[in-house]
N, C-alpha and C. Protein backbone atom coordinates (compact mmCIF):
# COMPACT_ATOMS: atom_id res chain seq x y z
N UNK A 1 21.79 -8.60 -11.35
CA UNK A 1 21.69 -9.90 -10.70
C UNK A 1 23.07 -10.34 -10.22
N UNK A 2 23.37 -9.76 -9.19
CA UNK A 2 24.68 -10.37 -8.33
C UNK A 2 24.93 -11.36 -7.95
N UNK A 3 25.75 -12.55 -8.35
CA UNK A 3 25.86 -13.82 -7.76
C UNK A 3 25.34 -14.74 -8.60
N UNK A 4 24.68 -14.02 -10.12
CA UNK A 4 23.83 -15.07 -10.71
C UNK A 4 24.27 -14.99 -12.15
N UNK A 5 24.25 -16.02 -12.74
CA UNK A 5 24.33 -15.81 -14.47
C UNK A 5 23.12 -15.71 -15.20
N UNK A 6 22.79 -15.15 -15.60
CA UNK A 6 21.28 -15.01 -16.68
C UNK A 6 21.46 -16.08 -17.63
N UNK A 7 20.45 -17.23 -17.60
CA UNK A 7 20.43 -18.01 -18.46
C UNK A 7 19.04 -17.94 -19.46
N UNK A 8 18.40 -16.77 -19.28
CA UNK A 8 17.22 -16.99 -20.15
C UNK A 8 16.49 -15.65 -20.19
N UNK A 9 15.10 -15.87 -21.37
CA UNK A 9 13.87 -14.98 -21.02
C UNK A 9 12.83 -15.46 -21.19
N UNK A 10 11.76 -15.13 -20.82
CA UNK A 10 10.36 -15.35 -21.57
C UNK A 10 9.60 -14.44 -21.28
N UNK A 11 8.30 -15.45 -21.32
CA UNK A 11 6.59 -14.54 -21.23
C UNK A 11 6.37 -14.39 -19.80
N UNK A 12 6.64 -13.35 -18.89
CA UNK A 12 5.90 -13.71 -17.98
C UNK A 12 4.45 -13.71 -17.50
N UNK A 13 3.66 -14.68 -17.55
CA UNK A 13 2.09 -14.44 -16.77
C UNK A 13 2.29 -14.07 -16.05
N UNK A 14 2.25 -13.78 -14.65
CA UNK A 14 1.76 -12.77 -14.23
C UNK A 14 3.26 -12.21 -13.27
N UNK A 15 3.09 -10.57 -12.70
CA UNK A 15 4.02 -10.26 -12.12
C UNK A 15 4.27 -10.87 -10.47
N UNK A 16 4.80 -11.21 -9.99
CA UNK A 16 5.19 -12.14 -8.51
C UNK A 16 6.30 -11.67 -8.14
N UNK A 17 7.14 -10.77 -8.34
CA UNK A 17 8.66 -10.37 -8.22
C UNK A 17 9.29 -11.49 -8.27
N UNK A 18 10.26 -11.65 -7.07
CA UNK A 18 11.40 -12.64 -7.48
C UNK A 18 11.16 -14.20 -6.75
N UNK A 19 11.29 -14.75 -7.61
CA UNK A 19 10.89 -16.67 -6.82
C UNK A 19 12.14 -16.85 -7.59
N UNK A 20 12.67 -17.58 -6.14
CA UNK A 20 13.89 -18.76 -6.09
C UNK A 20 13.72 -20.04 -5.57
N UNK A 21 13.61 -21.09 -6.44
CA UNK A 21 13.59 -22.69 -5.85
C UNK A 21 15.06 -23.26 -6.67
N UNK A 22 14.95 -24.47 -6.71
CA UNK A 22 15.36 -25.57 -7.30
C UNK A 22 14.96 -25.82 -8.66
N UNK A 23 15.60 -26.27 -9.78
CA UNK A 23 15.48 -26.80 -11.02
C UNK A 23 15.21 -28.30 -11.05
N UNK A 24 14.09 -28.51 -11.89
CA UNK A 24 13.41 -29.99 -12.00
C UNK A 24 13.12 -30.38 -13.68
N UNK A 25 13.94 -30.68 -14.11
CA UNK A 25 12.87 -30.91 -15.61
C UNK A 25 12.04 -32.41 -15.74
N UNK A 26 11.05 -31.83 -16.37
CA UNK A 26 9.78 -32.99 -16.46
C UNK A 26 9.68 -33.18 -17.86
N UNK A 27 10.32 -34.55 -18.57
CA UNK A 27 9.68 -34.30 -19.83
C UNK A 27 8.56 -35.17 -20.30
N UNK A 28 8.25 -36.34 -19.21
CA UNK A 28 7.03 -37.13 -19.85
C UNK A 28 6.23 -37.73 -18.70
N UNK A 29 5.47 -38.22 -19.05
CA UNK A 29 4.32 -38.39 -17.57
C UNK A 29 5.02 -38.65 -16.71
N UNK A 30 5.97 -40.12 -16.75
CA UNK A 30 6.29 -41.04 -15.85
C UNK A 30 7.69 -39.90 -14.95
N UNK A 31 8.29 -39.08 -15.56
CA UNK A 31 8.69 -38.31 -14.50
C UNK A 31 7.83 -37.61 -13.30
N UNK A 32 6.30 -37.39 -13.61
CA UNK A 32 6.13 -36.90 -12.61
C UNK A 32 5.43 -38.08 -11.66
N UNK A 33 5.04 -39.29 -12.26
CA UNK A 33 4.63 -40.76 -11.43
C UNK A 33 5.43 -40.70 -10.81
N UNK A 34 7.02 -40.89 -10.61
CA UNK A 34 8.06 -41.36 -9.80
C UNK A 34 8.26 -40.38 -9.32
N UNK A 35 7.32 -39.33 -8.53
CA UNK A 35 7.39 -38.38 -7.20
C UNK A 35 6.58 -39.48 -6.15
N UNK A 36 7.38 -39.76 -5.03
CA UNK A 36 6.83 -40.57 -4.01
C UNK A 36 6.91 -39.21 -2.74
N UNK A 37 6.38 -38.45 -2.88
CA UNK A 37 5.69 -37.62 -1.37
C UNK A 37 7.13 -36.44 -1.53
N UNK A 38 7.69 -36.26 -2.40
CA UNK A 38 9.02 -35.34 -2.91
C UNK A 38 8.29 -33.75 -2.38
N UNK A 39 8.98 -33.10 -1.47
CA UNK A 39 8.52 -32.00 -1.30
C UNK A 39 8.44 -30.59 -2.32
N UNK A 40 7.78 -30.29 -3.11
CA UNK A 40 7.77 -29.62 -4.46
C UNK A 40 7.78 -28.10 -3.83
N UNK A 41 7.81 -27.57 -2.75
CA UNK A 41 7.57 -26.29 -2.65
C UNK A 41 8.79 -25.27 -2.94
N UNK A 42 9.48 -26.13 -3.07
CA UNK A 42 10.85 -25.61 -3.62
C UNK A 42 11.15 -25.84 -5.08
N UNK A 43 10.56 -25.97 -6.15
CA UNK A 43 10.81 -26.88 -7.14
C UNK A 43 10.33 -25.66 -8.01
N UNK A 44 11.17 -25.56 -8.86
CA UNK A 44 10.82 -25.17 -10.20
C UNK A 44 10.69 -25.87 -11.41
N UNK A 45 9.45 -26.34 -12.33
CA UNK A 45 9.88 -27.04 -12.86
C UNK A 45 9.83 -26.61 -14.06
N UNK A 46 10.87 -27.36 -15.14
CA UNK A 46 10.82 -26.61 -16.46
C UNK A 46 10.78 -27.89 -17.52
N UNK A 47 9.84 -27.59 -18.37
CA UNK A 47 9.24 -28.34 -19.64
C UNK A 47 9.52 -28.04 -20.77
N UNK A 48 9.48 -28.66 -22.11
CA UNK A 48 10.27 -28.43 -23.35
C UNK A 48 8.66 -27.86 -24.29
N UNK A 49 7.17 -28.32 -23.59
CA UNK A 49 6.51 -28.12 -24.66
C UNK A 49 5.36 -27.56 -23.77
N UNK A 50 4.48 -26.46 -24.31
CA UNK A 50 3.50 -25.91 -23.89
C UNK A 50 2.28 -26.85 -23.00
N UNK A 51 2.00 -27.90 -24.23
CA UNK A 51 1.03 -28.51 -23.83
C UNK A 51 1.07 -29.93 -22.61
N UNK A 52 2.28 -29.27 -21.52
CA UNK A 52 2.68 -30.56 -20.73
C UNK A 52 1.80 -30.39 -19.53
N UNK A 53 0.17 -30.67 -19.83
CA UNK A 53 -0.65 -30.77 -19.13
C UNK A 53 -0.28 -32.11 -17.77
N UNK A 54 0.42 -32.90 -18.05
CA UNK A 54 0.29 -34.08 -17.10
C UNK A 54 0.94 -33.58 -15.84
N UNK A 55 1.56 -32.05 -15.71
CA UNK A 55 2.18 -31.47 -14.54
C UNK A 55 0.90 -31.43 -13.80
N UNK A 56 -0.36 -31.20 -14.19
CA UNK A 56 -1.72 -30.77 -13.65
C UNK A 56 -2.20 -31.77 -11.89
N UNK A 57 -1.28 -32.97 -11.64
CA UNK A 57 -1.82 -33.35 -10.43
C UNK A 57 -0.63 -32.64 -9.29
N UNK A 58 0.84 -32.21 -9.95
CA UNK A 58 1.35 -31.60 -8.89
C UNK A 58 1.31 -30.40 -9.07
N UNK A 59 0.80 -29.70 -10.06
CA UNK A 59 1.15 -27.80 -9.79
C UNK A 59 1.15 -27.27 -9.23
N UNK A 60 0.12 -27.10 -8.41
CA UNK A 60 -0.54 -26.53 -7.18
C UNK A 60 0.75 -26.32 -6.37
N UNK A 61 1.49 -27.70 -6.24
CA UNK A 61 2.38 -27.83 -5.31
C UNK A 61 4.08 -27.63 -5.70
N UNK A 62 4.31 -26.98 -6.56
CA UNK A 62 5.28 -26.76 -7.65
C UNK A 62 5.48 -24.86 -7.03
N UNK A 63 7.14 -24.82 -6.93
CA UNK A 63 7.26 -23.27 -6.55
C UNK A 63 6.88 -21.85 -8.16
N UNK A 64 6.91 -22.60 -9.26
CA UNK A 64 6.56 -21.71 -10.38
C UNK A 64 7.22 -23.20 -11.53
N UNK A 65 6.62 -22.71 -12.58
CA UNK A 65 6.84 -23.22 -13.55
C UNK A 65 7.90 -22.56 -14.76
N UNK A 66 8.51 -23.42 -15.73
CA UNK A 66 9.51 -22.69 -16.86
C UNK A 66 9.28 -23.06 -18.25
N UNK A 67 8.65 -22.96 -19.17
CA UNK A 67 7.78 -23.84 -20.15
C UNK A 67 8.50 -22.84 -21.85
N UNK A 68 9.21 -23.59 -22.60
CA UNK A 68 10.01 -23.46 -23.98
C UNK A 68 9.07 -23.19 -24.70
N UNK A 69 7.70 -23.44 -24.23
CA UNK A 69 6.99 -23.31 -25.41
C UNK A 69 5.13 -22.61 -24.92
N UNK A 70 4.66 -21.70 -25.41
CA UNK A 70 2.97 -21.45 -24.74
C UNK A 70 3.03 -20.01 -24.85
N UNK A 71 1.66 -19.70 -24.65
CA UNK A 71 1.44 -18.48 -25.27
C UNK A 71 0.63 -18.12 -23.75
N UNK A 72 -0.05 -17.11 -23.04
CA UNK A 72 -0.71 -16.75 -22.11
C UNK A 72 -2.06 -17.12 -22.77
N UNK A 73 -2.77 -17.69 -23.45
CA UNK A 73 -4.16 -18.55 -23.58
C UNK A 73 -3.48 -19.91 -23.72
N UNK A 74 -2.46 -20.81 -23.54
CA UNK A 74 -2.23 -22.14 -23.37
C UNK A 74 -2.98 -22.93 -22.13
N UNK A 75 -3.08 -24.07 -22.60
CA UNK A 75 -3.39 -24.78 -21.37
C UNK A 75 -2.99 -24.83 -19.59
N UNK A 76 -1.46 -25.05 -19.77
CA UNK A 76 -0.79 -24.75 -19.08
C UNK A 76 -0.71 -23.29 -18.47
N UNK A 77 -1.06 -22.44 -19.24
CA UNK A 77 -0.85 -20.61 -18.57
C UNK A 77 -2.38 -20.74 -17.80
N UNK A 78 -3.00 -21.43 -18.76
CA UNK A 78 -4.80 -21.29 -17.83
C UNK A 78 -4.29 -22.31 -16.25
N UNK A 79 -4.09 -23.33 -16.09
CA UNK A 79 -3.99 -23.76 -15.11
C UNK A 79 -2.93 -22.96 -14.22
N UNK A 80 -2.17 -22.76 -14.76
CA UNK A 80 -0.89 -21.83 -13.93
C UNK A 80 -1.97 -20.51 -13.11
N UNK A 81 -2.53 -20.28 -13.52
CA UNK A 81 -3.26 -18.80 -13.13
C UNK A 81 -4.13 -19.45 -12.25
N UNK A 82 -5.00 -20.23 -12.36
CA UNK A 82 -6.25 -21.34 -11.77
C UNK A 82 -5.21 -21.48 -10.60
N UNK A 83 -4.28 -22.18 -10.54
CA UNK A 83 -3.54 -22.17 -9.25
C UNK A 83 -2.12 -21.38 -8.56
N UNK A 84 -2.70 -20.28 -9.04
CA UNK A 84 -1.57 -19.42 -8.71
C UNK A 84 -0.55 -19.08 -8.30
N UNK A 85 0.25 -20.11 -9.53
CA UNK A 85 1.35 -20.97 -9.56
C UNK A 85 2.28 -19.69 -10.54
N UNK A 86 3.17 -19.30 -10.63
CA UNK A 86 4.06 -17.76 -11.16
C UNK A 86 4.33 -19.09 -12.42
N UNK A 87 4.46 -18.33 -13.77
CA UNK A 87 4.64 -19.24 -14.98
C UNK A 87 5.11 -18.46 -16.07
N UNK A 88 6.42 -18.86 -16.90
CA UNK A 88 7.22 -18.30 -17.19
C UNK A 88 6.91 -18.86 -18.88
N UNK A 89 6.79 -18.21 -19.37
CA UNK A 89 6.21 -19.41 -21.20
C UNK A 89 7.06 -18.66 -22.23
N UNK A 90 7.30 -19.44 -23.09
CA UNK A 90 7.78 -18.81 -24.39
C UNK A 90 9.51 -18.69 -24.21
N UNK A 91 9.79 -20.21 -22.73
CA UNK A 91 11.04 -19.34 -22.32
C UNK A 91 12.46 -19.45 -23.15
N UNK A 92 12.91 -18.58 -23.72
CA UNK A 92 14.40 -18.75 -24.54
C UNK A 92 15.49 -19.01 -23.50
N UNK A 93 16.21 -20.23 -23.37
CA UNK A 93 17.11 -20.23 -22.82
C UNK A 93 18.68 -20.05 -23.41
N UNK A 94 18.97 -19.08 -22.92
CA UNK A 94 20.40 -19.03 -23.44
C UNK A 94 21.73 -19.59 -22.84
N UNK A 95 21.55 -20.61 -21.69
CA UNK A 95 22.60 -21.26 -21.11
C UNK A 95 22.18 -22.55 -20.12
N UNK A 96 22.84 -23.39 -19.41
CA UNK A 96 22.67 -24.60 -19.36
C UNK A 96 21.47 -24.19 -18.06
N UNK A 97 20.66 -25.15 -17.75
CA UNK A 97 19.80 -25.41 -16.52
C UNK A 97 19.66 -26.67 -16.12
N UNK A 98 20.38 -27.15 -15.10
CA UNK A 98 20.32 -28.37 -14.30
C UNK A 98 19.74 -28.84 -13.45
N UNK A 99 18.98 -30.09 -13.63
CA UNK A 99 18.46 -30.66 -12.27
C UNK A 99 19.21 -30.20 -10.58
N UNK A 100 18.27 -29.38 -9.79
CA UNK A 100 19.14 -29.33 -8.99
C UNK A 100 20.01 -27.94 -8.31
N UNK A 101 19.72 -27.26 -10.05
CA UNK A 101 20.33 -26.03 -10.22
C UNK A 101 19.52 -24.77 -9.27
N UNK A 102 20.17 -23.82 -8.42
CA UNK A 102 19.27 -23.47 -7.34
C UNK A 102 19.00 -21.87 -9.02
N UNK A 103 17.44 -22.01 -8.97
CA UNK A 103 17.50 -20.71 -9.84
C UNK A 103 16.56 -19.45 -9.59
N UNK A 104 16.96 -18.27 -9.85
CA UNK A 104 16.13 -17.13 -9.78
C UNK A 104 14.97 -17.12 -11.14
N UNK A 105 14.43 -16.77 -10.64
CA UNK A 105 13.25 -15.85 -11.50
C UNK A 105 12.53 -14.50 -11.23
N UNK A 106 13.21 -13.46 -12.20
CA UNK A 106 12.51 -11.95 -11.57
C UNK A 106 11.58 -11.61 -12.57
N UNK A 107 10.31 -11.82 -11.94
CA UNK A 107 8.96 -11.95 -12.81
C UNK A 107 8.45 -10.40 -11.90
N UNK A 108 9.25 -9.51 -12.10
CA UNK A 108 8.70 -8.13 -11.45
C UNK A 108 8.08 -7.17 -12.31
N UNK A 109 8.58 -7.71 -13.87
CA UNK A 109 7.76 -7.31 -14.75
C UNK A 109 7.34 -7.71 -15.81
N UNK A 110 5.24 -7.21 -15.81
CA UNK A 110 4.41 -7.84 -16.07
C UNK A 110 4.36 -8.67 -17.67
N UNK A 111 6.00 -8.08 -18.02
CA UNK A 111 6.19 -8.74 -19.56
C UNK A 111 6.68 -9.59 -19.54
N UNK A 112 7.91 -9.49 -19.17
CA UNK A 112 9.34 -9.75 -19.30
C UNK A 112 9.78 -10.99 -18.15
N UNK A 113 10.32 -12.19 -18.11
CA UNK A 113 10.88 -12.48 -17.04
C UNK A 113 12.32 -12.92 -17.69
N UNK A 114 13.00 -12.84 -16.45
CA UNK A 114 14.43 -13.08 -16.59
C UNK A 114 14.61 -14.35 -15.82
N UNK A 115 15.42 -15.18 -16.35
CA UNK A 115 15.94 -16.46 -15.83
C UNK A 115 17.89 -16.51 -15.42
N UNK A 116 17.57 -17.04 -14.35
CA UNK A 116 19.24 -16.70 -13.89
C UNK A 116 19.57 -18.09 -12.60
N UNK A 117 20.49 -18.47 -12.90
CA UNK A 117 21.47 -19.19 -11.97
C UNK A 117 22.25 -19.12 -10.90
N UNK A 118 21.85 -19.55 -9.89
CA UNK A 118 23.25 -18.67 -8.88
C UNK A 118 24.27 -19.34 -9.14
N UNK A 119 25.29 -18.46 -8.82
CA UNK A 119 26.89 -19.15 -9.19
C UNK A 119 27.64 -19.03 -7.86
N UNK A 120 28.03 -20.47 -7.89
CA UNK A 120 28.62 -20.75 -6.27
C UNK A 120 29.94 -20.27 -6.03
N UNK A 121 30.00 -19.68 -4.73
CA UNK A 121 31.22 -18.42 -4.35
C UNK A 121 32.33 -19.42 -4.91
């Protein structure tokens, strides 16, 4: 990963190769209320707990998801698949992730995903 720092791993559901958006963390409803028409197709968003079902009115519209906590039968992995949305669970992060932060995800294999940061020239 050239240009990028590896900040993580997890579960990946399913394989999608590589998705790059933006970093968003959501930790309670009212973060995702105070989206007024915010274009999400770029957005990655990442959550602290499996069961953060209240992402369920924007997913669809969300570039992949990053979730600390869920197993591939979670709530969240079932809807992730239902809208075939790339979803990353169980994720260990080993370094900082910022609102904002432009990040990779190489979900190329069907286990494993890697989480990484680009680092500006």
């Amino acid at each position: 990963m050239s240009g990028l720092s590896q900040v993580g791993v997890g579960l990946n559901l399913f394989a999608a190769g590589e998705v790059r958006g933006v970093a968003r963390w959501f930790h309670e409803t009212a973060d995702v209320l105070s989206i007024d028409d915010d274009d999400l197709a770029d957005t990655i968003a990442f959550v602290n707990k499996g069961g953060m079902t209240f992402l369920s009115p924007i997913l669809p519209d969300l570039r992949a998801i990053v979730c600390t906590a869920g197993s591939r039968e979670s709530h969240l992995a079932i809807l992730s698949r239902e809208s075939d949305v790339p979803c990353v669970l169980a994720a260990e992060l080993t370094g900082e992730i910022a609102d904002g932060d432009e990040v990779v995800l190489d979900l190329s294999d069907a286990q494993t995903a890697r989480l990484a940061v680009a680092v500006p020239a």
